[in-house]
Structure formats: C-alpha cells, structure tokens
C-alpha atoms as a PDB file:
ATOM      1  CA  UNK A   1     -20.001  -6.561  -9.857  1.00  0.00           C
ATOM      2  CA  UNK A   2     -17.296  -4.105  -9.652  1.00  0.00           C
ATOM      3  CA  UNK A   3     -13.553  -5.325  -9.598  1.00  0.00           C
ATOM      4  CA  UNK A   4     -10.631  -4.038  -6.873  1.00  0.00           C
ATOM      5  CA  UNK A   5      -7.236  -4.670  -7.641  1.00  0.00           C
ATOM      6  CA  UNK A   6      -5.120  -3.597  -5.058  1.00  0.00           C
ATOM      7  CA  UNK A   7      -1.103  -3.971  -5.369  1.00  0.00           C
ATOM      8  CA  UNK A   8       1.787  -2.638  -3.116  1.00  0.00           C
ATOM      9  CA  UNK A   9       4.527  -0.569  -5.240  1.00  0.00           C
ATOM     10  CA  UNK A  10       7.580  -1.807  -6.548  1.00  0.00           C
ATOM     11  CA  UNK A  11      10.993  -2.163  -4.017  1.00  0.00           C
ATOM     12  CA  UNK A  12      12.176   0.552  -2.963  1.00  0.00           C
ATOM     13  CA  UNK A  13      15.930   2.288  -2.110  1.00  0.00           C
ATOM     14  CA  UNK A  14      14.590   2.242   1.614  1.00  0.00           C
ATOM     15  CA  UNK A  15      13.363  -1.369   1.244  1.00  0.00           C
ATOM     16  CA  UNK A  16      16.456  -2.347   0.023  1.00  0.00           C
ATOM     17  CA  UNK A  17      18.178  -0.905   3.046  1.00  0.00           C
ATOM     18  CA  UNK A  18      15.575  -2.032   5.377  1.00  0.00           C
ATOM     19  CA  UNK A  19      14.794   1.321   6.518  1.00  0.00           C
ATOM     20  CA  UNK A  20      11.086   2.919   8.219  1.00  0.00           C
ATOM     21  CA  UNK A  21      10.011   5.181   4.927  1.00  0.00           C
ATOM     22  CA  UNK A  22       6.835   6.095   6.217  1.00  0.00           C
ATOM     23  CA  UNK A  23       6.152   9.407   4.399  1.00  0.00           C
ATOM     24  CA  UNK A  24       9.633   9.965   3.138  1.00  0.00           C
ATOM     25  CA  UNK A  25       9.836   9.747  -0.598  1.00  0.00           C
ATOM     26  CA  UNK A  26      11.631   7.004  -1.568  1.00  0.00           C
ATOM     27  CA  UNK A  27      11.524   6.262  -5.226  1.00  0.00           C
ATOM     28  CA  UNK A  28      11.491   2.630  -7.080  1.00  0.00           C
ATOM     29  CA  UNK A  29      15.059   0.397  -7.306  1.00  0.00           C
ATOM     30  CA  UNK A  30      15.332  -1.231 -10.511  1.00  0.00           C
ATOM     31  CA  UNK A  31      13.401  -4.271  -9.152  1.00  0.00           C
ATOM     32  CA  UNK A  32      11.098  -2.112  -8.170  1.00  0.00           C
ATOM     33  CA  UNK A  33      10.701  -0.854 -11.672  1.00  0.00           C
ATOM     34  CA  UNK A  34      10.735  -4.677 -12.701  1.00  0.00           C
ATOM     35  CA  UNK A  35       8.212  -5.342 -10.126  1.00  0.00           C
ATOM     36  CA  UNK A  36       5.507  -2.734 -11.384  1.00  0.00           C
ATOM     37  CA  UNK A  37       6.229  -3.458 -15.222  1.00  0.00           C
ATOM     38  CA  UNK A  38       5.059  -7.478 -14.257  1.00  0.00           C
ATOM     39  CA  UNK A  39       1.888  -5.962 -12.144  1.00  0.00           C
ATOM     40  CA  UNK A  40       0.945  -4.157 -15.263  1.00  0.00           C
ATOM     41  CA  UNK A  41       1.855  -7.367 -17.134  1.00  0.00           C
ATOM     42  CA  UNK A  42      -1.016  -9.082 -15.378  1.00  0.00           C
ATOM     43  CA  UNK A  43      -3.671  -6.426 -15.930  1.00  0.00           C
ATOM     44  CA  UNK A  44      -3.009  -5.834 -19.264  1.00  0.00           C
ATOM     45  CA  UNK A  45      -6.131  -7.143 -20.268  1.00  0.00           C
ATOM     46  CA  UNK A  46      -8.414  -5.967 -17.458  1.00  0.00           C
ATOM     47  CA  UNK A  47     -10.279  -2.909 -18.996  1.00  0.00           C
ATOM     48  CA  UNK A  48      -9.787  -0.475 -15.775  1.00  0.00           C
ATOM     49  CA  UNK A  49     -11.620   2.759 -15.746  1.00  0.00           C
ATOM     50  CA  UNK A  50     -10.153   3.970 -12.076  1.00  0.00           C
ATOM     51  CA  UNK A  51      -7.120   3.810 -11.038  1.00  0.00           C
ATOM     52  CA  UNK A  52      -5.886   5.293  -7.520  1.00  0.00           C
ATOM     53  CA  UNK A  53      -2.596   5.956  -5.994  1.00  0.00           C
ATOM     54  CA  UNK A  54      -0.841   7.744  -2.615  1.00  0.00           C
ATOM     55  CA  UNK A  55       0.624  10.911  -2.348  1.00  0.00           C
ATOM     56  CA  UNK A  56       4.147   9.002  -2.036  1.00  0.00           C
ATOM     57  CA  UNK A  57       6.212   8.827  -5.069  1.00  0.00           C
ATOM     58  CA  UNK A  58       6.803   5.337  -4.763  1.00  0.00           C
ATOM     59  CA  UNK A  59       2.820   4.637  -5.127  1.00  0.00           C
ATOM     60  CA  UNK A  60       2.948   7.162  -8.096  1.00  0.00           C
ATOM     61  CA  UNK A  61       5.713   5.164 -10.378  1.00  0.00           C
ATOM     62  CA  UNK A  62       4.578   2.207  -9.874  1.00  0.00           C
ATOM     63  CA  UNK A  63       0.509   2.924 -11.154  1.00  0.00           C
ATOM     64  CA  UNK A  64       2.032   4.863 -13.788  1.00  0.00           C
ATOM     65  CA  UNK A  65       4.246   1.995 -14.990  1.00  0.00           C
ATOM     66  CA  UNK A  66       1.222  -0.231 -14.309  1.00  0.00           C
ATOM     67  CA  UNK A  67      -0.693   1.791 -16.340  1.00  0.00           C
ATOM     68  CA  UNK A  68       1.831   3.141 -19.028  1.00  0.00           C
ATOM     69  CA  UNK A  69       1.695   0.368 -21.646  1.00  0.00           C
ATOM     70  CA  UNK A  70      -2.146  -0.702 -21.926  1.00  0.00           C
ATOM     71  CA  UNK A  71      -3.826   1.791 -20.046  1.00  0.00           C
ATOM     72  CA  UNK A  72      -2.623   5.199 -20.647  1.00  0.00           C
ATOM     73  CA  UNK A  73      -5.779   6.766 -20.968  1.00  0.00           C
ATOM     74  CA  UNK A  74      -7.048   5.913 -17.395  1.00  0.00           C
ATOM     75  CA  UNK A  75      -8.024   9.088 -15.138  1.00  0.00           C
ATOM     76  CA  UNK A  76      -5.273   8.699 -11.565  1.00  0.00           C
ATOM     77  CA  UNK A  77      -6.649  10.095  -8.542  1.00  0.00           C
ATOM     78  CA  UNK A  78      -4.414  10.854  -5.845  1.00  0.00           C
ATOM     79  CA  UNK A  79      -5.651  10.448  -2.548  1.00  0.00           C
ATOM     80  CA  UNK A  80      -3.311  10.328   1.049  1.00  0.00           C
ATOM     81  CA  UNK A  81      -5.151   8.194   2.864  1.00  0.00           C
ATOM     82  CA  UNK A  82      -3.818   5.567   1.670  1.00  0.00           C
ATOM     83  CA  UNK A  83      -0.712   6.457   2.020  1.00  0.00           C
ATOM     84  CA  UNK A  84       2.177   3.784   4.029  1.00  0.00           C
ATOM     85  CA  UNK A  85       1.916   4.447   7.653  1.00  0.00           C
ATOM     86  CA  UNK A  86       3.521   7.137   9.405  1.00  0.00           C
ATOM     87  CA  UNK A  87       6.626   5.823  11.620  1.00  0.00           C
ATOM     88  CA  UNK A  88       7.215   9.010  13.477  1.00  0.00           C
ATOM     89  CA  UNK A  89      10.442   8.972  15.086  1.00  0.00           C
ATOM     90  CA  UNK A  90      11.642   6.094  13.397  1.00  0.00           C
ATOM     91  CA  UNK A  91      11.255   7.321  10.028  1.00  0.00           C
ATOM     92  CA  UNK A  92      14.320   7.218   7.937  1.00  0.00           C
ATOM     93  CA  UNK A  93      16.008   4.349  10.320  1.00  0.00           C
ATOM     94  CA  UNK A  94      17.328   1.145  10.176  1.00  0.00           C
ATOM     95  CA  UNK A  95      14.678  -1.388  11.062  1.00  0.00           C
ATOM     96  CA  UNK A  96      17.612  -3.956  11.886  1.00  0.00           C
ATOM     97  CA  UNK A  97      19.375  -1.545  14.095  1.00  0.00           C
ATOM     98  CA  UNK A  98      16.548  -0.696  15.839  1.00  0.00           C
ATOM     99  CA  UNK A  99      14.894  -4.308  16.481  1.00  0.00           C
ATOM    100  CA  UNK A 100      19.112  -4.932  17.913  1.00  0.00           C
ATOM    101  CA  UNK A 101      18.783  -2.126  20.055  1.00  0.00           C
ATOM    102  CA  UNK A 102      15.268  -2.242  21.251  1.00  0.00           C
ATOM    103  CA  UNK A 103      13.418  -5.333  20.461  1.00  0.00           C
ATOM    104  CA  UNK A 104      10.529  -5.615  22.384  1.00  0.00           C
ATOM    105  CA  UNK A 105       9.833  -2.045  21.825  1.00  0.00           C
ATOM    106  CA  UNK A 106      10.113  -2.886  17.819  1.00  0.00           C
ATOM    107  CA  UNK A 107       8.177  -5.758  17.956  1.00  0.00           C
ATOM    108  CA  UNK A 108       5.293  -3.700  19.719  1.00  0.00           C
ATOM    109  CA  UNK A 109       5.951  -0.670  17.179  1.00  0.00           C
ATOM    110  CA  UNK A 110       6.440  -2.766  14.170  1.00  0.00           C
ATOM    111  CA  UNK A 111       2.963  -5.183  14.320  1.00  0.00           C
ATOM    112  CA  UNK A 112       0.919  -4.202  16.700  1.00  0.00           C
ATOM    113  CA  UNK A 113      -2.181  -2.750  15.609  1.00  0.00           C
ATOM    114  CA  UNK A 114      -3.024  -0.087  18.343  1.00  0.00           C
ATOM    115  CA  UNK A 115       0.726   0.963  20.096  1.00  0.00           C
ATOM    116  CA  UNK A 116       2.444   3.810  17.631  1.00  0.00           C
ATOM    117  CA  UNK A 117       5.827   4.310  17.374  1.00  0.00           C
ATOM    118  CA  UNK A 118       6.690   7.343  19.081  1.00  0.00           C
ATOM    119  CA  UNK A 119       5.254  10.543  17.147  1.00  0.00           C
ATOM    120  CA  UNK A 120       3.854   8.334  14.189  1.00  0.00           C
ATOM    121  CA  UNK A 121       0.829   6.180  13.470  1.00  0.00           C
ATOM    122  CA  UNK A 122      -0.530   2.767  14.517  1.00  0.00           C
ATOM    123  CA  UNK A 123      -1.685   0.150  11.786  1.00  0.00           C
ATOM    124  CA  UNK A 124      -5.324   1.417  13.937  1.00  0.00           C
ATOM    125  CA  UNK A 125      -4.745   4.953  13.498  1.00  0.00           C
ATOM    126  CA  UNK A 126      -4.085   3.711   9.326  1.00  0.00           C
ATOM    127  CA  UNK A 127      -7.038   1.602   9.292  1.00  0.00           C
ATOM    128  CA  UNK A 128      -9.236   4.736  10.219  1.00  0.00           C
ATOM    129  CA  UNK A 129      -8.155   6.776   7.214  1.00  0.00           C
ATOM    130  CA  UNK A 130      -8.089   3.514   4.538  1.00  0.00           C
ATOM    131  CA  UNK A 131     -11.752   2.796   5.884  1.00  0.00           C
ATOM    132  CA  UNK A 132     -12.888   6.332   5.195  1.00  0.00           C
ATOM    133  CA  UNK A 133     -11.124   6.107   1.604  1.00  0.00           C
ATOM    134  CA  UNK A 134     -12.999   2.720   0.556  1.00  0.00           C
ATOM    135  CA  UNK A 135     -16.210   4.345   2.302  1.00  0.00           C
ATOM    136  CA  UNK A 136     -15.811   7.284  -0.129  1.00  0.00           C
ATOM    137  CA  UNK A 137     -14.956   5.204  -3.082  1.00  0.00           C
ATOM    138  CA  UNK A 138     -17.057   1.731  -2.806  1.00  0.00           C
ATOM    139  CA  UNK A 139     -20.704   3.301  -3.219  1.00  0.00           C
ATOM    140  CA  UNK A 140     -19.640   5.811  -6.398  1.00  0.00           C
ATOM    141  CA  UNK A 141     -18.757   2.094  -7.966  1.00  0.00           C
ATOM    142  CA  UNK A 142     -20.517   1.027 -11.080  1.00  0.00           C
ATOM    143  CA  UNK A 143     -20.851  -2.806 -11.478  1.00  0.00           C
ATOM    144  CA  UNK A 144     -18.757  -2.141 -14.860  1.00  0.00           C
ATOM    145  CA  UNK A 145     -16.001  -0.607 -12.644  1.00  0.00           C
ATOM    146  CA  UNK A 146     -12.581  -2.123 -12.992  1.00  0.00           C
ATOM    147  CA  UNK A 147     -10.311  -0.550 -10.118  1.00  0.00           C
ATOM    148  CA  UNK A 148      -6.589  -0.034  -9.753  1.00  0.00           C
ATOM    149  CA  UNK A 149      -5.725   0.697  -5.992  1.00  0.00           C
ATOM    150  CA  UNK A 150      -1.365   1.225  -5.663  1.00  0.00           C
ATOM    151  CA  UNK A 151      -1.114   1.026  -2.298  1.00  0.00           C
ATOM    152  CA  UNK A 152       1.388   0.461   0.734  1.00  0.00           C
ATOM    153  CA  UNK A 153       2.252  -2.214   2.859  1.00  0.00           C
ATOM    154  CA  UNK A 154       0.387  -0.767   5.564  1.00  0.00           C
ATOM    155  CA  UNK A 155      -2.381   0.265   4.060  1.00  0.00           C
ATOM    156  CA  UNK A 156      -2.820  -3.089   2.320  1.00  0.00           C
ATOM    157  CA  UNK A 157      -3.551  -4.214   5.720  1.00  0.00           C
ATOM    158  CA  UNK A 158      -6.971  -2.693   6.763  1.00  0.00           C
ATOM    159  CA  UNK A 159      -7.849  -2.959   2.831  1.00  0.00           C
ATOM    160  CA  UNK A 160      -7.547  -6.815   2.734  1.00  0.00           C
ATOM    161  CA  UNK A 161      -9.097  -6.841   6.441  1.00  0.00           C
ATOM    162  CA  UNK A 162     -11.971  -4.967   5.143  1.00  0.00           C
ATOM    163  CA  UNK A 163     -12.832  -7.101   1.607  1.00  0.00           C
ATOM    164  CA  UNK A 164     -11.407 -10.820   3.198  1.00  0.00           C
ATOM    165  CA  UNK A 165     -12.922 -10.265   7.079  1.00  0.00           C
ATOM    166  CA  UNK A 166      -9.769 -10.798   8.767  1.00  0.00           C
ATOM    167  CA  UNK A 167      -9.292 -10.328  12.667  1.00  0.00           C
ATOM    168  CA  UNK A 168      -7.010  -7.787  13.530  1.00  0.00           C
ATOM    169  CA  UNK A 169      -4.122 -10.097  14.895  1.00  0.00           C
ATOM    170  CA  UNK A 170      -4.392 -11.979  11.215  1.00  0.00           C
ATOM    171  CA  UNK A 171      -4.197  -8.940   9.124  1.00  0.00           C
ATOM    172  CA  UNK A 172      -1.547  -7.327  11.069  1.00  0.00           C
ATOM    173  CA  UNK A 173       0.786 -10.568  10.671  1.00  0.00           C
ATOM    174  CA  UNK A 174       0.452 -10.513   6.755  1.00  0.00           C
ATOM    175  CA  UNK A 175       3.868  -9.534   4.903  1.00  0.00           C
ATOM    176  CA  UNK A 176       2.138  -7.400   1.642  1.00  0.00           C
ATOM    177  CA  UNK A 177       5.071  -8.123  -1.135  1.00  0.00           C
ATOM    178  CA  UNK A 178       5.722  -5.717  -4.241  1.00  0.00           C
ATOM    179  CA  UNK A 179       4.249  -7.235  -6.951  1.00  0.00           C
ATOM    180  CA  UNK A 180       1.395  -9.196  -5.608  1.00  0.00           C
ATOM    181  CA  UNK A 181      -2.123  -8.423  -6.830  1.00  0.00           C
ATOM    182  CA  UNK A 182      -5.138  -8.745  -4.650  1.00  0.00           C
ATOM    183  CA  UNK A 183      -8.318  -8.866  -6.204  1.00  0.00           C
ATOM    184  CA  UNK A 184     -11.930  -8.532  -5.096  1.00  0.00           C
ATOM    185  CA  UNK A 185     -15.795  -8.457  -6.589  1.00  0.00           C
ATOM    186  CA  UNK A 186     -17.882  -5.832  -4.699  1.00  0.00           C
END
C-alpha cells in the first residue's frame, strides 16, 4: 500500500497576527521554520518518492525544509488546488477585529462549510478542487509510493474528510496545527 503524509506549513507572519492569508504570500516566522525542520525530523527515514506542495510560498518553504536534509533528491510538484482557501474580502484582515465587529457573520464565514465570505471561497467550494487533486493523484500511486502532501489548513480539511470519512460538520470543526503529520495507507 501506498503511504500519504499530509502536513500544514510552518507559522506564518499572518498567523502570528491572526490575519485571513488566503492567497496572499505570507512567508514562514522563525517557528515556522522550526516547525517544518521537526516535520522533516519525523520523516527522515520514510523513503518518499513524491512530494507535493501549493502555489503559496508558505507551502513551498516548508516541503523544501521538509525535504532539504534527507530528501533532496525528491521530484516537487506544484499544484494550486490545494492551495489555503480563498477569503475574498477578508483577505489580509484581522480575524479578531472582524469576529468583534461582526460575529455571527464570522462565525458563518469562518466554519461553515457552504456560506463564503464575501468574494472568496467556502471550505465546499475548497473541497471541490482538493477532491479533484487526490482524484488525479491517488490512481497514478504505486503501492511502493511514499507521499509528501504540504498543505493548508483548509485544504487539510476535505483531505482528512476524504481518507478518515468524516461528516462535514466534524471536519469543518478540526483546528489543522503546523507541524502535525497525518498519515494514511491507500
């Protein structure tokens, strides 16, 4: 059986200032950095031969510091569907300032899987294009296949709803921390 290990990247500036990235570029803090170095602690032994990341710089650093010390030779494929959610409108603003000025509206926004926030994407509209990646990737898989997914928070979602069956309400509730590996036979 083939292997998936999916991880969110490291902290980020905008993390750190609790602020919707979305697609903004928003690069690794020095925990961040920390963060990736003890993912890539943890697979150090896992012989990967794939090894996927987002378009987002964020999802780049971290696979590459993932991969830097005991993989370097892996093949990265970028690929933007699996990219963090798109928060429209909110993109670049504080999520505590928001939920203080609006909070029903950021509760709705924020977890619920089928409202977007105005101009962006819902975790549905997310869980189309994450499906369509895994239903590219998961039949070109070779039972030898060790996998390397840096992901997003958001698009962590519909990947652990897919491989753990989760109901929607479940897999929207889940907080996906940097540095937590999940892992899955397929």
């Amino acid at each position: 059986m083939a292997k998936i290990f999916i991880f969110r990247h490291g902290e980020t500036e905008d993390n750190l200032t609790h602020t919707f990235s979305g697609f903004r570029q928003s690069d690794l803090t020095k925990a961040g950095v920390e963060e990736a170095n003890g993912v890539g602690e943890q697979l150090k032994n896992e012989p990967v031969t794939k090894a996927y990341q987002s378009d987002l710089i964020r999802s780049q650093h971290t696979l590459s510091l993932v991969l830097e010390r005991y993989h370097p030779e892996v093949e990265i494929v970028t690929d933007p569907r699996i990219k963090e959610r798109d928060y429209g409108d909110l993109t670049g603003k504080n999520k505590d300032e928001i939920e203080k000025q609006m909070p029903d509206k950021y509760k709705l926004w924020h977890r619920s899987y089928d409202v977007p926030p105005p101009n962006g994407e819902s975790i549905a509209m997310v869980e189309v294009r994450v499906l369509s990646f895994l239903e590219d990737v998961l039949p070109t898989l070779k039972p030898t296949d060790i996998v390397f997914i840096s992901a997003h928070g958001n698009s962590i979602r519909p990947m652990r709803g897919y491989f753990e069956h989760l109901p929607i309400e479940e897999m929207c509730s889940y907080e996906n921390v940097p540095g937590k590996i999940y892992s899955y036979e397929v």
